[in-house]
Every structure is written in structure tokens, then in C-alpha cells.
Protein backbone atom coordinates (compact mmCIF):
# COMPACT_ATOMS: atom_id res chain seq x y z
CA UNK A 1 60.64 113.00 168.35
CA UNK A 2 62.95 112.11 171.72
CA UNK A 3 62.41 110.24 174.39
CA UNK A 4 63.87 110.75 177.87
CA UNK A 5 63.59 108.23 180.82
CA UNK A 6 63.20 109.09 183.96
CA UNK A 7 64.37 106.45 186.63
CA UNK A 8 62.67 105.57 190.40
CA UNK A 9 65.28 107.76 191.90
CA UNK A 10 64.72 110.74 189.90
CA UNK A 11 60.93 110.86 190.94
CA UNK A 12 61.48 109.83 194.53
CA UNK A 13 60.30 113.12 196.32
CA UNK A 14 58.01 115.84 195.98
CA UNK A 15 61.17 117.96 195.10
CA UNK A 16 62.80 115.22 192.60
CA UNK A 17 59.52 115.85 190.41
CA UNK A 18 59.40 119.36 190.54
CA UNK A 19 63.22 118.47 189.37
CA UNK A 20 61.64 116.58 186.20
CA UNK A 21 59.14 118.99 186.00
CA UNK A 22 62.01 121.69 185.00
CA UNK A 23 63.82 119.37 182.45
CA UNK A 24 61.25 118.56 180.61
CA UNK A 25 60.03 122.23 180.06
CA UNK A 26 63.15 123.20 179.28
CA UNK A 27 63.15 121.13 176.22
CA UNK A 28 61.56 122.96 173.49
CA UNK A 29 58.60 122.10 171.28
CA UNK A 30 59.66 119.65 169.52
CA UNK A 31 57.42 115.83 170.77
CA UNK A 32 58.42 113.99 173.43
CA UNK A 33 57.58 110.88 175.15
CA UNK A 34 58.43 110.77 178.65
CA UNK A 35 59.29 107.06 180.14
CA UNK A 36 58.92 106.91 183.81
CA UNK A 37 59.65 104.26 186.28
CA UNK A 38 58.16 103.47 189.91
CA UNK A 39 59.31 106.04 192.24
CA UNK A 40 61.59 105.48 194.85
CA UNK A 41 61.83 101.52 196.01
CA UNK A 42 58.48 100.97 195.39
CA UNK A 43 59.07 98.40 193.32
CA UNK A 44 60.97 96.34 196.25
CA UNK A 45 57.78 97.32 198.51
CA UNK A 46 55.29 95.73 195.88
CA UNK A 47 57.35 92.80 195.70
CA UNK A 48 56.49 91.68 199.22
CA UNK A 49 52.51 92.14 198.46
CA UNK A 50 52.35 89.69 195.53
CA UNK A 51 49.81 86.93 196.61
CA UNK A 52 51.49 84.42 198.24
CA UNK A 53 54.08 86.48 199.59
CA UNK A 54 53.08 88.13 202.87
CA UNK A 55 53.17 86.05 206.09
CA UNK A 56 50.28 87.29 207.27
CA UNK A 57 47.07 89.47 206.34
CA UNK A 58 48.56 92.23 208.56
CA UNK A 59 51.92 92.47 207.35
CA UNK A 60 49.90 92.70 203.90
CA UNK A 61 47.69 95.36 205.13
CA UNK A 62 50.90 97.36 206.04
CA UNK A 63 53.13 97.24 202.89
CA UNK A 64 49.64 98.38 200.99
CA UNK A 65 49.65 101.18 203.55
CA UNK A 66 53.27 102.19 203.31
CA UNK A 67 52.87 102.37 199.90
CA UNK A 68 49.89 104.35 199.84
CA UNK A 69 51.38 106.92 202.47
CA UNK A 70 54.29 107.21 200.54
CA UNK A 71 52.73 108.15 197.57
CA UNK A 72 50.26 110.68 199.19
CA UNK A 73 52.73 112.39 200.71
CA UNK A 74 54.01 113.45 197.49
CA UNK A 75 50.90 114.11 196.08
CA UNK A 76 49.89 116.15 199.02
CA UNK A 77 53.07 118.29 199.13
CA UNK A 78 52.93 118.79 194.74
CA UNK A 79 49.24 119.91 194.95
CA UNK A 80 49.47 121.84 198.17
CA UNK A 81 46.96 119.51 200.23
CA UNK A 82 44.31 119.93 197.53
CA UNK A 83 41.72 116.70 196.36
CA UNK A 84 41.32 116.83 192.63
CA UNK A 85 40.77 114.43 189.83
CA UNK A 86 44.56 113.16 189.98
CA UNK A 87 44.47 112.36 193.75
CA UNK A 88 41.01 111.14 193.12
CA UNK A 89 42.57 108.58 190.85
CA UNK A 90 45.44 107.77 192.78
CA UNK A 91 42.45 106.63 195.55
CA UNK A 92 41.09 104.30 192.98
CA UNK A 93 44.62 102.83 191.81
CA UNK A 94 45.29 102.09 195.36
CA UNK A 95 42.00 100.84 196.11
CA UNK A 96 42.69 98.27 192.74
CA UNK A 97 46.38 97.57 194.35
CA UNK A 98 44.64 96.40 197.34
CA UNK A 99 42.14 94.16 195.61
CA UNK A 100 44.64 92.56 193.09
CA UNK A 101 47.58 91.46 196.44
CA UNK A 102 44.37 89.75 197.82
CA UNK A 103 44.13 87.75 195.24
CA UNK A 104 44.59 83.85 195.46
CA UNK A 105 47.93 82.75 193.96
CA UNK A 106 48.17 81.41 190.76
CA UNK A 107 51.20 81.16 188.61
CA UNK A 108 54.73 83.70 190.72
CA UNK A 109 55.67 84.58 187.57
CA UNK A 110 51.75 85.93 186.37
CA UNK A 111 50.93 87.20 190.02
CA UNK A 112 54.35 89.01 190.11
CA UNK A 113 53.11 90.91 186.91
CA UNK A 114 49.81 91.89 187.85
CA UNK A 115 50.82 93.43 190.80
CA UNK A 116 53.83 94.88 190.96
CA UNK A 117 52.86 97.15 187.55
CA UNK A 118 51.04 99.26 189.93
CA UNK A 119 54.06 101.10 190.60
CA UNK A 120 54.94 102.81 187.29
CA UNK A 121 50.79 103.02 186.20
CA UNK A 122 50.84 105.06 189.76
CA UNK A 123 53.90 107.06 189.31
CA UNK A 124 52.92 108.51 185.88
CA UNK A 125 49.44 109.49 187.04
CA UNK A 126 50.60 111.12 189.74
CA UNK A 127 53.14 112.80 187.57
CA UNK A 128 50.96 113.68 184.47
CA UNK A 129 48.56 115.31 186.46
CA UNK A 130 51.09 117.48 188.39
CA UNK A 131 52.52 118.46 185.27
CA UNK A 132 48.96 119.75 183.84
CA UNK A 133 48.74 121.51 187.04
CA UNK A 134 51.54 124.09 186.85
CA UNK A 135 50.77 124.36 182.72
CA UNK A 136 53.29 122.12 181.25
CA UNK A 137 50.07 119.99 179.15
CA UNK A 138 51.05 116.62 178.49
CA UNK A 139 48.79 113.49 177.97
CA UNK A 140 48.99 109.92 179.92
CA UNK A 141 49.43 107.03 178.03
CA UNK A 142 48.99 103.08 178.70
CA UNK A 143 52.21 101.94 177.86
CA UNK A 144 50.30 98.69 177.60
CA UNK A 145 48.45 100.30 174.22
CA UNK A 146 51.46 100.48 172.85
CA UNK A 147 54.14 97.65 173.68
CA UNK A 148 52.80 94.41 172.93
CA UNK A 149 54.59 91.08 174.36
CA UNK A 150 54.03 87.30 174.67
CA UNK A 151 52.53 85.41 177.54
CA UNK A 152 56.32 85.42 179.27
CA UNK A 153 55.54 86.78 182.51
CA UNK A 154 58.12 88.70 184.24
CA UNK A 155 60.20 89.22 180.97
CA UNK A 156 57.89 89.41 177.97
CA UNK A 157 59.22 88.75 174.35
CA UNK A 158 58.63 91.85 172.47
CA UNK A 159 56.54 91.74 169.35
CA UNK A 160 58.17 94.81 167.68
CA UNK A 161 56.19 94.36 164.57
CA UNK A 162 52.72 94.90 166.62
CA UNK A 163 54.31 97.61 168.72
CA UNK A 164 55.52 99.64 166.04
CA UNK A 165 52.28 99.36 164.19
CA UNK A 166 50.25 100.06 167.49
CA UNK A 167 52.71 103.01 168.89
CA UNK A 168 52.57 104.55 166.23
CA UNK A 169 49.00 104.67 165.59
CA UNK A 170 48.46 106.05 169.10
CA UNK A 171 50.76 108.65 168.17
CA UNK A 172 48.89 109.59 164.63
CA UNK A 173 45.83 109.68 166.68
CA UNK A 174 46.64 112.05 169.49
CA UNK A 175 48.20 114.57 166.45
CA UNK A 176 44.46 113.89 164.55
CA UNK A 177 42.46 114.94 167.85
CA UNK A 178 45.04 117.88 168.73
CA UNK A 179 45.70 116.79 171.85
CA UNK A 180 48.75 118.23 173.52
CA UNK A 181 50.24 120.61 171.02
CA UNK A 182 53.69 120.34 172.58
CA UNK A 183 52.93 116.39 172.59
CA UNK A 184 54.43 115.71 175.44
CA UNK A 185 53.56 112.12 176.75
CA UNK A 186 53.69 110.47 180.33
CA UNK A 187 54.15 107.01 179.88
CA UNK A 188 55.50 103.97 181.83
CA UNK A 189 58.44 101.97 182.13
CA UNK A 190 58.92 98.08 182.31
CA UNK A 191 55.59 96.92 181.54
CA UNK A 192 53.59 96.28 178.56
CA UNK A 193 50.65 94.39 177.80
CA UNK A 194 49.54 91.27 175.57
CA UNK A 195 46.90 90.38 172.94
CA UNK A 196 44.61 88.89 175.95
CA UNK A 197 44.84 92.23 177.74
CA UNK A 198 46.94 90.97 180.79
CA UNK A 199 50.00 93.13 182.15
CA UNK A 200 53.31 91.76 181.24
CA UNK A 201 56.69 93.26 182.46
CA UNK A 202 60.01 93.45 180.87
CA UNK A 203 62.27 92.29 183.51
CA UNK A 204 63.82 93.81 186.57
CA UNK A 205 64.99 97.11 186.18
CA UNK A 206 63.38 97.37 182.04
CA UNK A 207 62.59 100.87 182.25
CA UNK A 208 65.29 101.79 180.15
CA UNK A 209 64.52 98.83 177.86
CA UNK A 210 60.99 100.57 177.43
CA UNK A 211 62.44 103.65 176.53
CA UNK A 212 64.42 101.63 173.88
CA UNK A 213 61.70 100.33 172.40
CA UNK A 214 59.75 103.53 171.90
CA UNK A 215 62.66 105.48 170.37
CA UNK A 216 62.67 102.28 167.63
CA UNK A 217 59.21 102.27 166.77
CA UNK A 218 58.66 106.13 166.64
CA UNK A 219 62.17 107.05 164.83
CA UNK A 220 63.14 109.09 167.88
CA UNK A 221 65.99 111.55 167.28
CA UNK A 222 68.15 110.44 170.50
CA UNK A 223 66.86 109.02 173.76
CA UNK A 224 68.57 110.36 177.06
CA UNK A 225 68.22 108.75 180.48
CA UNK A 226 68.61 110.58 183.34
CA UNK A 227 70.64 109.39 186.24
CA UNK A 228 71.91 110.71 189.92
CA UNK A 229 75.16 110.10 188.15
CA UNK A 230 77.04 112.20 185.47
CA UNK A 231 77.54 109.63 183.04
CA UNK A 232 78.70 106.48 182.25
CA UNK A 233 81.56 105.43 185.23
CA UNK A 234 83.78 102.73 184.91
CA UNK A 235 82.58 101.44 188.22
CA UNK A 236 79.70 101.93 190.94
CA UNK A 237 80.40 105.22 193.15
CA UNK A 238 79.30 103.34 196.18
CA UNK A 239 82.34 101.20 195.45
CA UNK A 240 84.75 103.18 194.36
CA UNK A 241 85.35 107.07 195.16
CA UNK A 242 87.73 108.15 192.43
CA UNK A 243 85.06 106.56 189.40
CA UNK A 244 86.02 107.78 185.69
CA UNK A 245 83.21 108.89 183.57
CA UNK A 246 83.64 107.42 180.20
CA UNK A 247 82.89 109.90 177.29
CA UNK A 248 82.24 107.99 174.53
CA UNK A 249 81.00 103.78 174.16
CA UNK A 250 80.45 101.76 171.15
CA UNK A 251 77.09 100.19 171.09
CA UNK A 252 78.39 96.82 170.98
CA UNK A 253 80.69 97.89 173.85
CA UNK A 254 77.51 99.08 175.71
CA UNK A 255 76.29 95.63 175.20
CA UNK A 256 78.89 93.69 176.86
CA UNK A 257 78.63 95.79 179.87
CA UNK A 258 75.03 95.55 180.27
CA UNK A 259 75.25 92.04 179.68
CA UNK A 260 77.12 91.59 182.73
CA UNK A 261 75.11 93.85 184.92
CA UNK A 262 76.16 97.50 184.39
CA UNK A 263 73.16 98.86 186.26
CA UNK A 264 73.27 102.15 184.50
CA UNK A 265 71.65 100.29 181.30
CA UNK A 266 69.38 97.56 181.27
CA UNK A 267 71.19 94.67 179.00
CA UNK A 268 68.36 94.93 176.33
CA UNK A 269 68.17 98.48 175.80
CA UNK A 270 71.02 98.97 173.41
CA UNK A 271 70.08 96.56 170.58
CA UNK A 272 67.20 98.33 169.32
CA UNK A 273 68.53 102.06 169.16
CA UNK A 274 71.54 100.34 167.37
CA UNK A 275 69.60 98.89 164.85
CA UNK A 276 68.61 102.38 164.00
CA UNK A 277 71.84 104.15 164.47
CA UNK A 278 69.76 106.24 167.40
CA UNK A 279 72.20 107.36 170.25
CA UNK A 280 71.75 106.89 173.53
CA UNK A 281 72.46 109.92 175.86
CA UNK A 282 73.23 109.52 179.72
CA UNK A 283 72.69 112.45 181.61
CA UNK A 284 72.52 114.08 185.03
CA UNK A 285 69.43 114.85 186.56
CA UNK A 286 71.60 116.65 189.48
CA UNK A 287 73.38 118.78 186.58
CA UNK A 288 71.06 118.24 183.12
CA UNK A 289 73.12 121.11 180.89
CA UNK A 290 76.49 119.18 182.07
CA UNK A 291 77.98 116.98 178.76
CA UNK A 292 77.11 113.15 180.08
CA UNK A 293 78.09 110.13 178.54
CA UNK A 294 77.38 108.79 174.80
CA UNK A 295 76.48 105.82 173.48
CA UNK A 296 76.53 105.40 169.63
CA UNK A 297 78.66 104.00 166.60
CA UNK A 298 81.98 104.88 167.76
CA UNK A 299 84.89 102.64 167.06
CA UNK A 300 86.70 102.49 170.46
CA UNK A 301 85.30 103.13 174.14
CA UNK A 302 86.82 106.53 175.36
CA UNK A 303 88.92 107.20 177.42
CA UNK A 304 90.05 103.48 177.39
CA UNK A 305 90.04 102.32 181.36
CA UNK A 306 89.43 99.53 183.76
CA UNK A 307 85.60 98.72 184.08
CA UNK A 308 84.43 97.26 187.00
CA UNK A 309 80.77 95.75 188.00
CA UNK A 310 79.66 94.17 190.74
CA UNK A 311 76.56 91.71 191.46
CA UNK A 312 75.56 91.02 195.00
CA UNK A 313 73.61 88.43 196.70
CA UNK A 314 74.68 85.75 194.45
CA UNK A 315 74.02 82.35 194.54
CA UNK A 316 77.26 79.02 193.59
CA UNK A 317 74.81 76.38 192.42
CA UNK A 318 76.39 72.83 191.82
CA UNK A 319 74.23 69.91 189.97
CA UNK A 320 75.54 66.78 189.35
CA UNK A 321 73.29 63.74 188.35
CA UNK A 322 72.24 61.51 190.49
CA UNK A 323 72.89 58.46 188.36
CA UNK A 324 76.65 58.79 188.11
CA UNK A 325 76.70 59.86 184.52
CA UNK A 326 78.51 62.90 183.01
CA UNK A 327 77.07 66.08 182.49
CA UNK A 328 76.35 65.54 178.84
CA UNK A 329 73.98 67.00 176.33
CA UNK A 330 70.61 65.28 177.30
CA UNK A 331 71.45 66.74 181.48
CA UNK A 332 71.86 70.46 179.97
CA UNK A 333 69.19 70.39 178.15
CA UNK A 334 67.42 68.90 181.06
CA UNK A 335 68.70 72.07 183.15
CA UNK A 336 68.39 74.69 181.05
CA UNK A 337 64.73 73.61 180.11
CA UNK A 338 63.73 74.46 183.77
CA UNK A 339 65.67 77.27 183.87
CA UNK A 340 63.88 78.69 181.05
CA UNK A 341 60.48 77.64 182.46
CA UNK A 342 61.17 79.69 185.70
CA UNK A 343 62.73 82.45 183.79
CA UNK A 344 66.10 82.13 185.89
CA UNK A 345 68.93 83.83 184.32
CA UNK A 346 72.41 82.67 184.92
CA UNK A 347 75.05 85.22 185.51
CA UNK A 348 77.99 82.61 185.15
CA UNK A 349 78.42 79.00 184.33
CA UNK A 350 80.71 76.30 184.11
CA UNK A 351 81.22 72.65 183.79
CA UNK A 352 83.24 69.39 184.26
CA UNK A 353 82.47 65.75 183.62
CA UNK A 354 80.27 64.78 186.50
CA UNK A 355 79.40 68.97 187.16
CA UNK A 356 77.36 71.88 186.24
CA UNK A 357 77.68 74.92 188.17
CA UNK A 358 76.11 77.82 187.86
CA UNK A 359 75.57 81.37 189.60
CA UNK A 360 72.36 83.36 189.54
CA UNK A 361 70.91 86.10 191.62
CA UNK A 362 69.12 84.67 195.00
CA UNK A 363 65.43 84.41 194.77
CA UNK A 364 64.11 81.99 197.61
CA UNK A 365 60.86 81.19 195.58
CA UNK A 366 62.41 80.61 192.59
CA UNK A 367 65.31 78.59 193.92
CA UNK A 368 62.65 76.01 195.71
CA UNK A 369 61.14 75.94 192.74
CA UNK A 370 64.59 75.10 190.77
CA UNK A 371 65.05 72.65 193.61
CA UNK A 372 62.01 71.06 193.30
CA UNK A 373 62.09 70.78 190.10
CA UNK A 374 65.41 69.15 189.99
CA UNK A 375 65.79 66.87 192.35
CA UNK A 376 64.69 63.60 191.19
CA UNK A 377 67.11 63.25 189.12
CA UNK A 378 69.82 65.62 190.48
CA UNK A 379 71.98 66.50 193.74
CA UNK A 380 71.95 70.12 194.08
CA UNK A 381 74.34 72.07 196.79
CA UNK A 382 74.91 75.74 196.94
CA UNK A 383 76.83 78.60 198.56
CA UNK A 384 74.65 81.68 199.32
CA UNK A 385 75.72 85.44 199.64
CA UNK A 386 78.93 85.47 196.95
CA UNK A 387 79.39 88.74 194.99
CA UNK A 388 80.11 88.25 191.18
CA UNK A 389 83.04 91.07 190.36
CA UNK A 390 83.35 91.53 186.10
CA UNK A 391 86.44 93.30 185.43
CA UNK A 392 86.75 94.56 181.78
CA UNK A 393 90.18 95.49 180.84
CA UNK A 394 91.72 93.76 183.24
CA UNK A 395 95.03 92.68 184.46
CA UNK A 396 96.67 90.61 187.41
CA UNK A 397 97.52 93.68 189.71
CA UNK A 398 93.88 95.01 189.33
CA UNK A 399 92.32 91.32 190.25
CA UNK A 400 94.58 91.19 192.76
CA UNK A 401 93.73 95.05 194.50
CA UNK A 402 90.17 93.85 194.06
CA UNK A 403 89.64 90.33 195.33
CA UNK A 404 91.91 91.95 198.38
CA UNK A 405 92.63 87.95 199.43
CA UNK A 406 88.78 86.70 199.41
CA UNK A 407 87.76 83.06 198.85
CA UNK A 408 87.34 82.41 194.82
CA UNK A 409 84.75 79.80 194.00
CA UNK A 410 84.87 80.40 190.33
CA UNK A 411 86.84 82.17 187.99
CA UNK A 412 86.16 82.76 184.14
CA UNK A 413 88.70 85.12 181.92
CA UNK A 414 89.01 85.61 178.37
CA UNK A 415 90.81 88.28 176.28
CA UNK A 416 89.62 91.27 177.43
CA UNK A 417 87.13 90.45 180.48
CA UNK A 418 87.58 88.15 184.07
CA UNK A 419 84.35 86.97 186.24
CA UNK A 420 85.55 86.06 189.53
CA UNK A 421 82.89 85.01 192.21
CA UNK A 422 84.04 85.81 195.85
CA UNK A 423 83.21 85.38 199.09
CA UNK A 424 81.29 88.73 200.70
């Protein structure tokens, strides 16, 4: 058993599919289970629909009909114009989309879930059912059959226990009824479900964390993700134009980067392959026979080379209490009680006697709700639109060459790794 994972920009286009399409046929007959993510930005689109979110019922109407187009096209163009039971569903999924962003708000966090799932449930269909098409059999799968979470919405805590029971019964079954003698499944990224039925996801960008999970419960051989990139780079291309693919990364190496925002893994994907000893392939969906990058239980990160990552639209966010008193024990707990409740992760922190600063990502609806929450007791002033840089391997030159004489507001370093948050 492997597991790939396909990301949105590898299913973007009719093309980009057909793309998939090819890789996984070329694979052999041994199982495989097939993780796939929203295609394109869809994701971003969807975000914009959640109840409570559009302005208006016609700028709601529109985003559903965006979305809709988008994905029609597609369909259109991989079955050649023709209506069968896969666009048929598509109608229906859309049709559900529609009905759930109408709905009245509840809880962000919930409503987020609910709707912005569509994306990889409507991804895979359409997928699936082009792959039966042109003869490559392969069977759909609820993801949320398989991965089972808590009531967390918008990063559920994984019950491996139940999902490794319940993924792996799904898989015995499919063998017992002969289904798919290749057993190639189409199932989805970042979501999952709970024991009350309701959709749960696994955080922004959890695809990869999905895939994770999978190849731990099933005792996958290797999982591989596929990227519009040849490996692992020491730095974003869109950054830098002379990146170095590294070779070779320790798991707990891997770890560390995805901690502080690597985007090419999500920061809980490595844990539960290296519980297993499974490796972790990252490949090129541009050039799939080219090497790619490895991670596994190597002792040193190879070649050994400056690593640079960058987080945008960051958010300086100073709290100091309102009574005069220091930040002490009983304030942080305070703080990081609401944090948790809004499931706001902090990126960087730091703090003095009468201070507690912190920098997250910038969510307006979850930062009036930090506010709000907050307040009574607190002063709260922030700076908007910083970039956090994380420089691993670092020296004084390189800070230097890449703050390039922009504003610091905070600055963290320790042996091996500097945070810097800059001006943009």
C-alpha cells in the first residue's frame, strides 16, 4: 500500500488532471489511496461564502456561481461536453453548496467547516469519475468514514485509535466485495468527520496531514506528494531564483521547518509517518520520474544550506493589562485560554514585565473576536501587514542581505534558527 497526494494546484485544469490521470496509471498494481485536495483556489473562493461572510445575497449568489463555472468547465472539457452520472452529481453537490452558505450563522469556526469541505468532496468526484471514464477503475471514498476527529472545528484532534480501526475496515471491506482490483482509491484531503456525523477539517492547508494519517493507519510503504516544485528548496521560488533543492531531511528536521511554515509540508504531517519509520517522498508533478526530495531517518539534512521561509500578512499584537500589573502566570493563562478557544495559532511570541506580544496570521473575524474577548481586562494595539522571515542556518551577513534595511519589530534567535518580523 502507498499513498500519493495530490495538491489544489496539481488538479487545477482540465489538463493538470489528465496530468494525474497519467501518474497514477503509471504506478503499477500494487493499492493505492489517492489524497486529493480542492482544486485550484477554491478553497479561498469558499471562504468568502461561509454564512456570515458575504456582504450581500448577490455577492453570495456570485462566488456560488464562480465556483460552479469553474468546476464545469473542467468537467465539460474531461468528458467532452457529455451529462453523465458524475456531472449529474456534481449538479447535486453544488445544489447542497448553495443550500448549506444560506444557512444562518452559528458558531465561524463550525460554519467554516461545513462549508468550505465542499471543495475537496467536489474535486474527488469529479476526479473519480473521470478516471473510470478513460478505464483507470478506482473507487470514491468519504474520507469522513475513515478519519475520525473531535468536535474542534477548523483543526480537529485526531482520534488515531478510531481511524485506524475504521480505515482499515473500509479497506478489508472493499478487498471482501472485489471492488477495484487495482484498489485504487479517490479520497479527500483536510477533512474528516466526527462521531455525531458533522464535517470537521484539519486546518489550513491539511491535505498533506491527511495523507499522513492514512499511510499510519494502513502501513503504507512510502507516501509521495506531488508538487509544481522538484523537491524540497531551501526557500520559496517566488522569492528567490537561484533555490537549492535539498536531497535528503531528517524527520525531526522536517519538523522544525514545517513548524515554522515551510508550505511544502503541513507542520503535522511528519509525526505520524515517523512514528512508523514510513518516508515521505516529494516529487514533481511537472517531471514525476525526476529523483525529488526525501524525508526519512537520516542523521543530517543534505546538502547542509541556508533555509529560508517566509509568512505574509502578519499581524504585531501587544497586550498589556489594564490594571498595571505584570504579565504574570494568571494573564497568560488568561490569553492563551482565548487563544485556544478561537483556535488562533501564534507564529511568534514574546514578553516583558508589563507585555505580551505576539504575531499571528491576520484574520479580521477572528481578531474582533480576540479583541472582544480581551478587552475588559486588557489594552490591545497592533501593527498590520509585517512579514515573519525564519532563517535556519543562519548568520549576520545572510540577515543582513535579507532584511535589506526594513523596520524590525521583533527579533527571536537561538542556535541554529532567527525569526525576525519586518516591515513589508
Amino acid at each position: 500500500m502507498r499513498v500519493f497526494k495530490f495538491g489544489g494546484a496539481s488538479v487545477n485544469s482540465a489538463s493538470a488532471i489528465r496530468n494525474v490521470a497519467h501518474i497514477v496509471n503509471h504506478q503499477g498494481n500494487s493499492p493505492l489511496v489517492v489524497v486529493i485536495s480542492a482544486m485550484g483556489k477554491t478553497t479561498n473562493l469558499l471562504e468568502k461564502v461561509i454564512p456570515g461572510i458575504p456582504a450581500n445575497e448577490q455577492e453570495r449568489t456570485a462566488l456560488i456561481r464562480q465556483t460552479k463555472d469553474y468546476h464545469m468547465g473542467i468537467a465539460n472539457e474531461l468528458f467532452e461536453g457529455r451529462q453523465n452520472a458524475t456531472t449529474q452529481r456534481l449538479e447535486q453537490l453544488f445544489d447542497a453548496l448553495d443550500a448549506a452558505s444560506r444557512n444562518k450563522p452559528t458558531n465561524y469556526n463550525y460554519d467554516y467547516d461545513q462549508v468550505v469541505s465542499f471543495g475537496e468532496i467536489i474535486s474527488t468526484t469529479l476526479i473519480s469519475g473521470y478516471l473510470n471514464a478513460i478505464g483507470i477503475d478506482n473507487t470514491w471514498m468519504d474520507v469522513r468514514t475513515m478519519i475520525r476527529t473531535n468536535e474542534h472545528y477548523r483543526e480537529g484532534i485526531v482520534d488515531f485509535e478510531t481511524t485506524r480501526r475504521m480505515a482499515q475496515e473500509r479497506m478489508s471491506q472493499l478487498k471482501a466485495d472485489g471492488e477495484n482490483s487495482r484498489q485504487i482509491i479517490i479520497t479527500q484531503g483536510f477533512i474528516a468527520g466526527t462521531a455525531k456525523g458533522t464535517t470537521t477539517t484539519l486546518g489550513r492547508e491539511g491535505s498533506d496531514y491527511s495523507a499522513s494519517i492514512l499511510s499510519y493507519c494502513l502501513d503504507a510503504e512510502n507516501m509521495t506528494i506531488w508538487k509544481d516544485v522538484p523537491g524540497f528548496l531551501n526557500a520559496d521560488p517566488k522569492y528567490f531564483s537561484d533555490t537549492i533543492k535539498i536531497n535528503r531531511i531528517p524527520f525531526n528536521e522536517a519538523i522544525e521547518l514545517a513548524y515554522y511554515g515551510a508550505s511544502v509540508i503541513h507542520p503535522k504531517t511528519v509525526k505520524p509517518i515517523q512514528n512508523k519509520g514510513i518516508c515521505l517522498n516529494i516529487k514533481s508533478f511537472i517531471n514525476p520520474d525526476a529523483e525529488g526530495s526525501v524525508i526519512g531517518p537520516f542523521e543530517s539534512i543534505a546538502p547542509l544550506t541556508p533555509l529560508y521561509i517566509f509568512k505574509n500578512n502578519q499581524i504585531l499584537l501587544s497586550i498589556q493589562p489594564k490594571d498595571f500589573s505584570f504579565i504574570a502566570e494568571e494573564n497568560l493563562q488568561t490569553i492563551f485560554a482565548v487563544l485556544a478557544r478561537l483556535n488562533i495559532k501564534v507564529n511568534l511570541m514574546q514578553n516583558s514585565a508589563l507585555s505580551f506580544s505576539l504575531c499571528i496570521d491576520y484574520n479580521e473575524i477572528l481578531l474582533q473576536q480576540l479583541r472582544k474577548a480581551l478587552e475588559s481586562d486588557f489594552r490591545l494595539v497592533y501593527n498590520s501587514g509585517l512579514q515573519l522571515i525564519t532563517i535556519r542556518y543562519y548568520n549576520q551577513d545572510i540577515i543582513d542581505r535579507i532584511v535589506a534595511g526594513r523596520t524590525i519589530l521583533l527579533q527571536q534567535r537561538a542556535r541554529t534558527t532567527t525569526q525576525l518580523l519586518v516591515e513589508n
